[in-house]
C-alpha atoms as a PDB file:
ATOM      1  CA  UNK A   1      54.815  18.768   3.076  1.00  0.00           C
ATOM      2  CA  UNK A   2      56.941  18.352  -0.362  1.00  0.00           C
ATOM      3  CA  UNK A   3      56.696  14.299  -1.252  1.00  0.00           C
ATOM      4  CA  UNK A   4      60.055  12.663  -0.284  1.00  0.00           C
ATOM      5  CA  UNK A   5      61.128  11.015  -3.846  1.00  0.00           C
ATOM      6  CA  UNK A   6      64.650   9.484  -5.394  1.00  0.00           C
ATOM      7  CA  UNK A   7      65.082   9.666  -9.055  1.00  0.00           C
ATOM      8  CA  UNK A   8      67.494   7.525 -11.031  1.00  0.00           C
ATOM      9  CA  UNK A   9      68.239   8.910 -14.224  1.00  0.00           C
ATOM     10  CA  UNK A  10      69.932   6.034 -16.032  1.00  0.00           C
ATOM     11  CA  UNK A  11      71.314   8.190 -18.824  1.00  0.00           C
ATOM     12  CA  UNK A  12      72.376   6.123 -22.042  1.00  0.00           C
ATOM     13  CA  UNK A  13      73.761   3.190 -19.716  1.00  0.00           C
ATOM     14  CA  UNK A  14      72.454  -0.246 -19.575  1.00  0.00           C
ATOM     15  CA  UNK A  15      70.961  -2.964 -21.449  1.00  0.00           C
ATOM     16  CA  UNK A  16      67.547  -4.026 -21.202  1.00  0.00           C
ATOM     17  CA  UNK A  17      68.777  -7.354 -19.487  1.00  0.00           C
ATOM     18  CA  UNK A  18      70.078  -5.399 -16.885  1.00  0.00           C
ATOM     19  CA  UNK A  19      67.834  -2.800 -16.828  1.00  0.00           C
ATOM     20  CA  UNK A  20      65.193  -5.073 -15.981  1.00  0.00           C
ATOM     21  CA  UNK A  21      67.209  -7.218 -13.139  1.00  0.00           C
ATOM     22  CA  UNK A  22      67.600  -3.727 -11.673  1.00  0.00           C
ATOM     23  CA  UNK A  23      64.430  -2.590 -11.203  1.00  0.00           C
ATOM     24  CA  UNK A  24      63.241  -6.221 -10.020  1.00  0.00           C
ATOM     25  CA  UNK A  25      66.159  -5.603  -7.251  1.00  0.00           C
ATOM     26  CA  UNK A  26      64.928  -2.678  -6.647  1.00  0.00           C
ATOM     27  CA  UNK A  27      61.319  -4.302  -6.147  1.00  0.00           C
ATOM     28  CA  UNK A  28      62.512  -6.432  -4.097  1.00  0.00           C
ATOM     29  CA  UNK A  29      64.399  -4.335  -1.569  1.00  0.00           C
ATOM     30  CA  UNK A  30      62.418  -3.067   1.999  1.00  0.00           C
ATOM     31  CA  UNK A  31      62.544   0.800   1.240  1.00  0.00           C
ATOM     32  CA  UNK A  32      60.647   2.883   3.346  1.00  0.00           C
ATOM     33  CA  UNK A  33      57.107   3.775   2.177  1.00  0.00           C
ATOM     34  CA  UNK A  34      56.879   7.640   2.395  1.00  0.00           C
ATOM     35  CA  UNK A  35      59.638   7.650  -0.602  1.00  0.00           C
ATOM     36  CA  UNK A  36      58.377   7.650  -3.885  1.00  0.00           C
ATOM     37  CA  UNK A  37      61.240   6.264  -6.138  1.00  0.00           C
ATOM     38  CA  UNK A  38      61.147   7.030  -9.825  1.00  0.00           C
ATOM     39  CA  UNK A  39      63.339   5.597 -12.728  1.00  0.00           C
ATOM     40  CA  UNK A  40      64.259   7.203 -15.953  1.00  0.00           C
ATOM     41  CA  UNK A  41      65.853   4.185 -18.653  1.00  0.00           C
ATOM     42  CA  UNK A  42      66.338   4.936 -21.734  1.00  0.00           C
ATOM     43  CA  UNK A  43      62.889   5.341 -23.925  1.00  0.00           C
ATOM     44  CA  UNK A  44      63.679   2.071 -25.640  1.00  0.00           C
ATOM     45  CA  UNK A  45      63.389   0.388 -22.507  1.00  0.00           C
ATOM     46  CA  UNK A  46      60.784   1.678 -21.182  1.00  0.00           C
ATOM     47  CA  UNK A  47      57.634  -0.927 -21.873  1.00  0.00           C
ATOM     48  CA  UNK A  48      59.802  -3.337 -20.049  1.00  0.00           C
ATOM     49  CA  UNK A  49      60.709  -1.332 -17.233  1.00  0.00           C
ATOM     50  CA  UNK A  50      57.112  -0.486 -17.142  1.00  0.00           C
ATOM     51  CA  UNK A  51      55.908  -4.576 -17.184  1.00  0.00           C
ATOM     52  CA  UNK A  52      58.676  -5.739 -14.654  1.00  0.00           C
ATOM     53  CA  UNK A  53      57.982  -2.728 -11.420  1.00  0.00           C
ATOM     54  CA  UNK A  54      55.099  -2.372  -9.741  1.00  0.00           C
ATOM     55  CA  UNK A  55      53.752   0.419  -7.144  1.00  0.00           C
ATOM     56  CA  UNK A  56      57.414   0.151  -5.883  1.00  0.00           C
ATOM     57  CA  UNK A  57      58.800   2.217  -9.037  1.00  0.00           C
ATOM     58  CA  UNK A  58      57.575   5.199 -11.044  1.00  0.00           C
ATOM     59  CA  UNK A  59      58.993   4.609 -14.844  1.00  0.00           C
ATOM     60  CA  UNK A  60      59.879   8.074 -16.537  1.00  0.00           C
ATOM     61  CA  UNK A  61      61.313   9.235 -19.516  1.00  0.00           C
ATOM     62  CA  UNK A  62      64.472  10.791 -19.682  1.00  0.00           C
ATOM     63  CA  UNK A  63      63.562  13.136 -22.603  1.00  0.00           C
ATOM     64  CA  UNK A  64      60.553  14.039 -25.393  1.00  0.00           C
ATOM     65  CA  UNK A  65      59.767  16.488 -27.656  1.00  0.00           C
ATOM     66  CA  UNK A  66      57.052  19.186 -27.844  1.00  0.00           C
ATOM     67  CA  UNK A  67      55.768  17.976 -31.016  1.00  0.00           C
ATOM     68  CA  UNK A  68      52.727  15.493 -31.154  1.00  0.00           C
ATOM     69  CA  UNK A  69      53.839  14.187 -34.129  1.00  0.00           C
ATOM     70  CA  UNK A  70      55.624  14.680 -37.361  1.00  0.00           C
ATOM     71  CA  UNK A  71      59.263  14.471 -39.102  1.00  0.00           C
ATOM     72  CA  UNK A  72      61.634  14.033 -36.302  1.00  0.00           C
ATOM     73  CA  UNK A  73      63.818  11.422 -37.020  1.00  0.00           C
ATOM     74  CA  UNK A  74      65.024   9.801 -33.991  1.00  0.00           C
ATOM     75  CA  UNK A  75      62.752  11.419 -31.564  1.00  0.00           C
ATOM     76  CA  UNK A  76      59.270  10.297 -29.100  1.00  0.00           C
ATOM     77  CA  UNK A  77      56.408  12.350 -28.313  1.00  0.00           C
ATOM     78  CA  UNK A  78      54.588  12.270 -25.218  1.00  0.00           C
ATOM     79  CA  UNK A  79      51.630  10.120 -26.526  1.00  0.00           C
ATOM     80  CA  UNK A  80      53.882   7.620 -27.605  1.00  0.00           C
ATOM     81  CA  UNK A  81      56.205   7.577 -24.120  1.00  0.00           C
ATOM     82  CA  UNK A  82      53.023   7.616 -22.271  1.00  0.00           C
ATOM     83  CA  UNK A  83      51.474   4.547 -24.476  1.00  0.00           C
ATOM     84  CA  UNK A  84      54.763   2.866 -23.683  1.00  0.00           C
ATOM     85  CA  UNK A  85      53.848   2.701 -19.979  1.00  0.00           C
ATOM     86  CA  UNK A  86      56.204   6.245 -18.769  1.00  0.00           C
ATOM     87  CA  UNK A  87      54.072   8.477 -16.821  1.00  0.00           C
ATOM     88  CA  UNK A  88      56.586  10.889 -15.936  1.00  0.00           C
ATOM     89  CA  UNK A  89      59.527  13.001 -17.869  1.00  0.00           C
ATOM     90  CA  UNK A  90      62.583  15.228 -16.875  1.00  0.00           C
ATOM     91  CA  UNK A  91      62.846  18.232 -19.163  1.00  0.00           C
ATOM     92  CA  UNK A  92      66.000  20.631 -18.980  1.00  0.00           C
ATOM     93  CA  UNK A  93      68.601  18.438 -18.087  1.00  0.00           C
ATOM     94  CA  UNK A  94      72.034  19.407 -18.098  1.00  0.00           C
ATOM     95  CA  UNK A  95      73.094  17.609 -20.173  1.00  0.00           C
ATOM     96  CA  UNK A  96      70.163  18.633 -22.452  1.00  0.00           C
ATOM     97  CA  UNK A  97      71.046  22.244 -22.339  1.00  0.00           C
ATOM     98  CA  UNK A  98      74.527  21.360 -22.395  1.00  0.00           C
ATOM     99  CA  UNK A  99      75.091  18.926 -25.293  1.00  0.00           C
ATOM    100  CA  UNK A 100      71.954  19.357 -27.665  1.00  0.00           C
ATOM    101  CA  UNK A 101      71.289  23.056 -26.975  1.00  0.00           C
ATOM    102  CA  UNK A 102      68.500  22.877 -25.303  1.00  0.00           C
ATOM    103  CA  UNK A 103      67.235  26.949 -24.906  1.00  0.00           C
ATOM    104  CA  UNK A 104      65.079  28.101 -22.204  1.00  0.00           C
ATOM    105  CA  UNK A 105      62.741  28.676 -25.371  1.00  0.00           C
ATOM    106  CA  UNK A 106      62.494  25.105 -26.174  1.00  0.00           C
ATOM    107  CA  UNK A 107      62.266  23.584 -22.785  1.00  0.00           C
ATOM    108  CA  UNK A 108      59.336  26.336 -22.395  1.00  0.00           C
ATOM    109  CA  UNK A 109      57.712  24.328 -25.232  1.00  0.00           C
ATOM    110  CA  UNK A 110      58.204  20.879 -23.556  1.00  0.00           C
ATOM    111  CA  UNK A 111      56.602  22.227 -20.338  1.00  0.00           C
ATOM    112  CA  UNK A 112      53.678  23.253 -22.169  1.00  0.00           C
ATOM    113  CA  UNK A 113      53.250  19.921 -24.140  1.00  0.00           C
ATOM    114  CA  UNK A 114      53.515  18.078 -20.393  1.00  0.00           C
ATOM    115  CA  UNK A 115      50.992  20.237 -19.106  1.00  0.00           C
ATOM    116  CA  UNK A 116      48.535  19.901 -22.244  1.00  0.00           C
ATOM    117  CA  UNK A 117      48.863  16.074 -21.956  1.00  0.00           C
ATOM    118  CA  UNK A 118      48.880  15.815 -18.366  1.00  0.00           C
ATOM    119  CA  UNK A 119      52.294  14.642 -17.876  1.00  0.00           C
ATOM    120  CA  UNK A 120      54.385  15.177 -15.010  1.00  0.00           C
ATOM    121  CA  UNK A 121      57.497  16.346 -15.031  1.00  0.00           C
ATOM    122  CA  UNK A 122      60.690  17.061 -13.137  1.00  0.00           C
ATOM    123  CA  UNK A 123      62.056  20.472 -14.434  1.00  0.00           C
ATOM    124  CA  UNK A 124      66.366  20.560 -14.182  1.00  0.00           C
ATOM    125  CA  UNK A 125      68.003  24.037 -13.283  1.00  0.00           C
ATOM    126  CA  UNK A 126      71.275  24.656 -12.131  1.00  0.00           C
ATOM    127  CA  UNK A 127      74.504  27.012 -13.247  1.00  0.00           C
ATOM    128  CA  UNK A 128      77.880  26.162 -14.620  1.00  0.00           C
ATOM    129  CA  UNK A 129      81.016  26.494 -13.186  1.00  0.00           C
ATOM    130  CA  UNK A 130      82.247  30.144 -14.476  1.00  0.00           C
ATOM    131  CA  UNK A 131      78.564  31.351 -13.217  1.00  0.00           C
ATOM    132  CA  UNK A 132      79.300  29.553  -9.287  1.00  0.00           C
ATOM    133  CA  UNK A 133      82.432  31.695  -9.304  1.00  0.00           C
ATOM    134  CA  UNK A 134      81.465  34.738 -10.469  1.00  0.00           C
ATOM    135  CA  UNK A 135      78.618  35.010  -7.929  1.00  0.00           C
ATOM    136  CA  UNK A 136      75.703  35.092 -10.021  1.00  0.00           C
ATOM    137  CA  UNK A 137      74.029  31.513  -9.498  1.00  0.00           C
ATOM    138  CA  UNK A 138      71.341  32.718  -7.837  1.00  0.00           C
ATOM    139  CA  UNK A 139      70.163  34.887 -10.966  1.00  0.00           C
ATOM    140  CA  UNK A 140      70.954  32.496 -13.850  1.00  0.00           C
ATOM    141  CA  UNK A 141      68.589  29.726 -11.748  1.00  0.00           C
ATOM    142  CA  UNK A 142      66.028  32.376 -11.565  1.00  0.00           C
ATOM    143  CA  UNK A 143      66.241  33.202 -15.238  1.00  0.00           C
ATOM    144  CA  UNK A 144      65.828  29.705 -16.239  1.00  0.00           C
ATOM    145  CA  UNK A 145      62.787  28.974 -14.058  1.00  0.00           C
ATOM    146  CA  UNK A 146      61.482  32.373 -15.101  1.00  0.00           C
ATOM    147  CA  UNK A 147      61.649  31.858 -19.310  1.00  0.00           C
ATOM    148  CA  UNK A 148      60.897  28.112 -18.851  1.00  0.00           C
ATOM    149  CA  UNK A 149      58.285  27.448 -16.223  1.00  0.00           C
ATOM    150  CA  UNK A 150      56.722  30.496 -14.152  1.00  0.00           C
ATOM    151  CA  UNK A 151      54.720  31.637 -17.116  1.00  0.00           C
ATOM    152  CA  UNK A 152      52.163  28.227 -15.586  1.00  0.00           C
ATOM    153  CA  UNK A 153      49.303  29.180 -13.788  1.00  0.00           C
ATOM    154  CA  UNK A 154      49.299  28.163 -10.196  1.00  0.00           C
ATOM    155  CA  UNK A 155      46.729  24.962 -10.541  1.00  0.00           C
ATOM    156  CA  UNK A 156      49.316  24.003 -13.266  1.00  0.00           C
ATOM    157  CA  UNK A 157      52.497  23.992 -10.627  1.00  0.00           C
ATOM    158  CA  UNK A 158      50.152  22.651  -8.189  1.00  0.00           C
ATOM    159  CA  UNK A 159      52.227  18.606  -9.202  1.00  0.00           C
ATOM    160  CA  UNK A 160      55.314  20.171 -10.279  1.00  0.00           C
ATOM    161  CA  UNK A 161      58.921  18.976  -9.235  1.00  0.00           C
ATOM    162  CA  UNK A 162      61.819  20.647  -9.521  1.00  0.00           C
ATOM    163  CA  UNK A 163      65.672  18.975  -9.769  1.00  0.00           C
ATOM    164  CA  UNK A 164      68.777  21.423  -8.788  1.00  0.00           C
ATOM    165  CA  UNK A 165      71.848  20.391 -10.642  1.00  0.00           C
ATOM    166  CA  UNK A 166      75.277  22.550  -9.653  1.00  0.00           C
ATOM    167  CA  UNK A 167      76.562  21.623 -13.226  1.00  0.00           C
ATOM    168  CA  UNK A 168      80.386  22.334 -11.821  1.00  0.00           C
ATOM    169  CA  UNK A 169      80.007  19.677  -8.969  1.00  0.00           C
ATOM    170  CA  UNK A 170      79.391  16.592 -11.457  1.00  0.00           C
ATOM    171  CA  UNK A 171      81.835  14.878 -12.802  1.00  0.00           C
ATOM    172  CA  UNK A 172      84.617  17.469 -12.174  1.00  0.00           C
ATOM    173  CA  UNK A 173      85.821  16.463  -8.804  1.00  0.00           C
ATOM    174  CA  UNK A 174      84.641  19.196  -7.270  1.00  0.00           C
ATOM    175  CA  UNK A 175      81.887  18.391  -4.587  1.00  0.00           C
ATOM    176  CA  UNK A 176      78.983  20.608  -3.349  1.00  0.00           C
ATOM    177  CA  UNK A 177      78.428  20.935   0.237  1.00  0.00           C
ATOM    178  CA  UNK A 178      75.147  20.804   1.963  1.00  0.00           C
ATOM    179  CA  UNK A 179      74.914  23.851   2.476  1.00  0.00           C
ATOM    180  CA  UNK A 180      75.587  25.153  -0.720  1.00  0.00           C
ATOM    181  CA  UNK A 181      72.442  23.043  -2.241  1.00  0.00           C
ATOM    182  CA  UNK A 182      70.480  23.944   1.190  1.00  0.00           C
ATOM    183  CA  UNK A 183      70.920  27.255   0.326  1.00  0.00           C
ATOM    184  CA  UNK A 184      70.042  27.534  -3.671  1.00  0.00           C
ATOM    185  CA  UNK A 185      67.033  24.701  -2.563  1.00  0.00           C
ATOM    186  CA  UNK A 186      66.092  27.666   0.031  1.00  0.00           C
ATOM    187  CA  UNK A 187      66.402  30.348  -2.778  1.00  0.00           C
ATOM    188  CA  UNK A 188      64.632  28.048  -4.936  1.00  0.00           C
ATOM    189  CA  UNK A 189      61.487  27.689  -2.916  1.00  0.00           C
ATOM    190  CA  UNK A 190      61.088  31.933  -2.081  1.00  0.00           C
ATOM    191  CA  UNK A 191      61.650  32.363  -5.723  1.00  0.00           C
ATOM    192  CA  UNK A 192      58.218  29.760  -5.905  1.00  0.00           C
ATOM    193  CA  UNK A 193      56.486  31.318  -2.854  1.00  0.00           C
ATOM    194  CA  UNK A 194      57.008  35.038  -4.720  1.00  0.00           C
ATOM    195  CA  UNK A 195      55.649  33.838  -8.434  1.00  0.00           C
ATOM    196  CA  UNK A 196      52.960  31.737  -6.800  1.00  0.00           C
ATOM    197  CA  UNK A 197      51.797  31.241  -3.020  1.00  0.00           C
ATOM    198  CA  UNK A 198      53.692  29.853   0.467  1.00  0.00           C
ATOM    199  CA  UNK A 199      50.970  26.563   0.240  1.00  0.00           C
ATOM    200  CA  UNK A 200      52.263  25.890  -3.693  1.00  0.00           C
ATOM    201  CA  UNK A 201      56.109  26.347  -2.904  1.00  0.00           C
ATOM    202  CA  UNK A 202      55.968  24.530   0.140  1.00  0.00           C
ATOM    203  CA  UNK A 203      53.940  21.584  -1.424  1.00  0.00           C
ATOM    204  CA  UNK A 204      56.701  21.608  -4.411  1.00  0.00           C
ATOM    205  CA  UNK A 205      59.596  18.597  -4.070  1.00  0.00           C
ATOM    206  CA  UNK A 206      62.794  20.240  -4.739  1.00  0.00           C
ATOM    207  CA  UNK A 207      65.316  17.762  -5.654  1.00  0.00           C
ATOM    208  CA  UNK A 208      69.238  17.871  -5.489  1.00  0.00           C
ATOM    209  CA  UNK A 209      70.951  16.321  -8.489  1.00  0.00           C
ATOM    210  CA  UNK A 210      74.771  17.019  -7.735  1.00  0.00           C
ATOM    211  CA  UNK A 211      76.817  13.822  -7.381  1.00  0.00           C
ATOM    212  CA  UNK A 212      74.306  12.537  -4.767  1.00  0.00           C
ATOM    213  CA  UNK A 213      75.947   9.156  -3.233  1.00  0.00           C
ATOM    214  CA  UNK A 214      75.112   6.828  -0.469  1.00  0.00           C
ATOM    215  CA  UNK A 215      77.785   8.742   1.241  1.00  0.00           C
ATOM    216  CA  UNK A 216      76.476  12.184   1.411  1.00  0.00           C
ATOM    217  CA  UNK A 217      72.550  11.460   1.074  1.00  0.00           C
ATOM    218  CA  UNK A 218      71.506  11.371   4.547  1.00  0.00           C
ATOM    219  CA  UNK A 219      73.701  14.528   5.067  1.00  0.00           C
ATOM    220  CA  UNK A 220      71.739  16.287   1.934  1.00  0.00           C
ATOM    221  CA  UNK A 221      68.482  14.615   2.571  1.00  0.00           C
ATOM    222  CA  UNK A 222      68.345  16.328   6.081  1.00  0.00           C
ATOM    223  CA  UNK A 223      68.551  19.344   4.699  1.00  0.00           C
ATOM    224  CA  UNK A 224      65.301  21.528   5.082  1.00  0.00           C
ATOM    225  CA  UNK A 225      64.432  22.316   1.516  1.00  0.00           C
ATOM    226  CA  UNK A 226      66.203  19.428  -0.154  1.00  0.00           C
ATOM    227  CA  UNK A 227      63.083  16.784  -0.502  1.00  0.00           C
ATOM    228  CA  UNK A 228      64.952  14.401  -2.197  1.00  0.00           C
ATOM    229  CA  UNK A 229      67.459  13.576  -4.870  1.00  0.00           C
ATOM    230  CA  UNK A 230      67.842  13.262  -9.302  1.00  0.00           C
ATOM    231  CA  UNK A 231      70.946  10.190  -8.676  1.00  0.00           C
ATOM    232  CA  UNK A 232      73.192   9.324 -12.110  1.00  0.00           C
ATOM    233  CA  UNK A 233      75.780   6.846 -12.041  1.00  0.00           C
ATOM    234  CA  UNK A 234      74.464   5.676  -8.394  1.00  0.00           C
ATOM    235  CA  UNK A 235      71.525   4.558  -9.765  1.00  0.00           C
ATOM    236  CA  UNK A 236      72.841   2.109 -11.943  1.00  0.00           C
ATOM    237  CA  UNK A 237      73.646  -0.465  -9.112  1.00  0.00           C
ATOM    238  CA  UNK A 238      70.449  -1.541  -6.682  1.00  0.00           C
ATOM    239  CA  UNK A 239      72.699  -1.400  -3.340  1.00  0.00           C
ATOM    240  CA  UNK A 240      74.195   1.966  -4.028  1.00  0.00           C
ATOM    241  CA  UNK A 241      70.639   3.175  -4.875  1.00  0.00           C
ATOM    242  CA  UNK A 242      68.626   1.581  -1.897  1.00  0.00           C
ATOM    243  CA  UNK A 243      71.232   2.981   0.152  1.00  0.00           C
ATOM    244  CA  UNK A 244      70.239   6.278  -1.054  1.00  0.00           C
ATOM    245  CA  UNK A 245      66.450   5.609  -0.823  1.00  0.00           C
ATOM    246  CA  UNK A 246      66.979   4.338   2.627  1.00  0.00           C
ATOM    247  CA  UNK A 247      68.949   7.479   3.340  1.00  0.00           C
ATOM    248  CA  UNK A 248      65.460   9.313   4.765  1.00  0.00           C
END
């Protein structure tokens, strides 16, 4: 079965004071044990977020770049995320793709650089609003995965994870239902069982990163194929994101 995990993605929020009484109430909050919660601060924040959680919390990265090393001004590599304590990075983000053109060529590049330095990741897909209405969602999700990750070799998906984000339900006002991320999760997973095997896309966590609140997350969570969720702005408040943990 697909490991049950919550993801907060603190996007360019916080200080490191808070930041760090976060996670500790995080720590300190009775979650239930088959969850495996993750959080992504910012990279600067990272060693600390690394020395103040324990087993409770996985610390990832919210973004790297392919390179090993060189002249990139303002940017971390893997080695020097991973030396920082981060043993986990999301790579294709909306907001990636979005607001610093992120291609399907590049983010092909930072899969391959995760997989060379034994990385994990959580790979973002999802369609924009004009693609939702004109029907085609299920094709530009498929073209994504297809230029970006299915050129890995089965051993290689073996520990992937994959985050669905309907771009036009966040931050718009316009909500996705259940079963509109049931059914793109479900699409999702037969796209994995055709490039690779049934065992491999059923053992692969497919996460829903829509707008997921305490609100809607047991309604979401119970979904078949949705194994979990990528939260935002809910996971910058430790009752809010419990709530969602405890959701399962």
């Amino acid at each position: 079965m697909p490991q049950k995990i919550v993801a907060g993605n603190w996007k360019m929020n916080l200080c490191l004071d808070e930041g760090v009484d976060l996670i500790r109430s995080i720590e300190a909050s009775s979650l239930p044990s088959d969850v495996k919660v993750m959080v992504f601060p910012p990279a600067l924040f990272v060693d600390a977020a690394k020395k103040t959680s324990s087993s409770k919390c996985l610390v990832g990265v919210q973004n790297f770049n392919a390179a090993e090393k060189g002249a990139f001004t303002g940017e971390v590599s893997i080695k020097q995320v991973k030396s920082a304590g981060a043993s986990i990075g999301l790579i294709g983000h909306s907001e990636r793709r979005e607001l610093f053109n992120e291609t399907n060529a590049i983010l092909k590049d930072k899969v391959d650089a995760a997989i060379e330095n034994n990385f994990q990741f959580i790979f973002c897909c999802g369609e924009p609003l004009e693609v939702r209405e004109a029907g085609t969602e299920i094709e530009f999700v498929r073209n994504q995965l297809e230029e970006s990750l299915f050129h890995l070799a089965s051993d290689q998906m073996r520990d992937g994870i994959i985050a669905y984000e309907p771009i036009w339900a966040i931050g718009t006002g316009r909500t996705a239902s259940s079963e509109q991320a049931e059914d793109m999760h479900r699409e999702i997973r037969a796209m994995l069982s055709e490039k690779y095997t049934n065992d491999i896309a059923e053992s692969i966590s497919i996460l829903y990163g829509g707008s997921c609140k305490s609100a809607n997350a047991k309604e979401l969570f119970a979904c078949p194929n949705v194994n979990g969720g990528l939260i935002g702005g809910a996971a910058l408040d430790a009752t809010s994101f419990c709530a969602i943990i405890d959701s399962f």
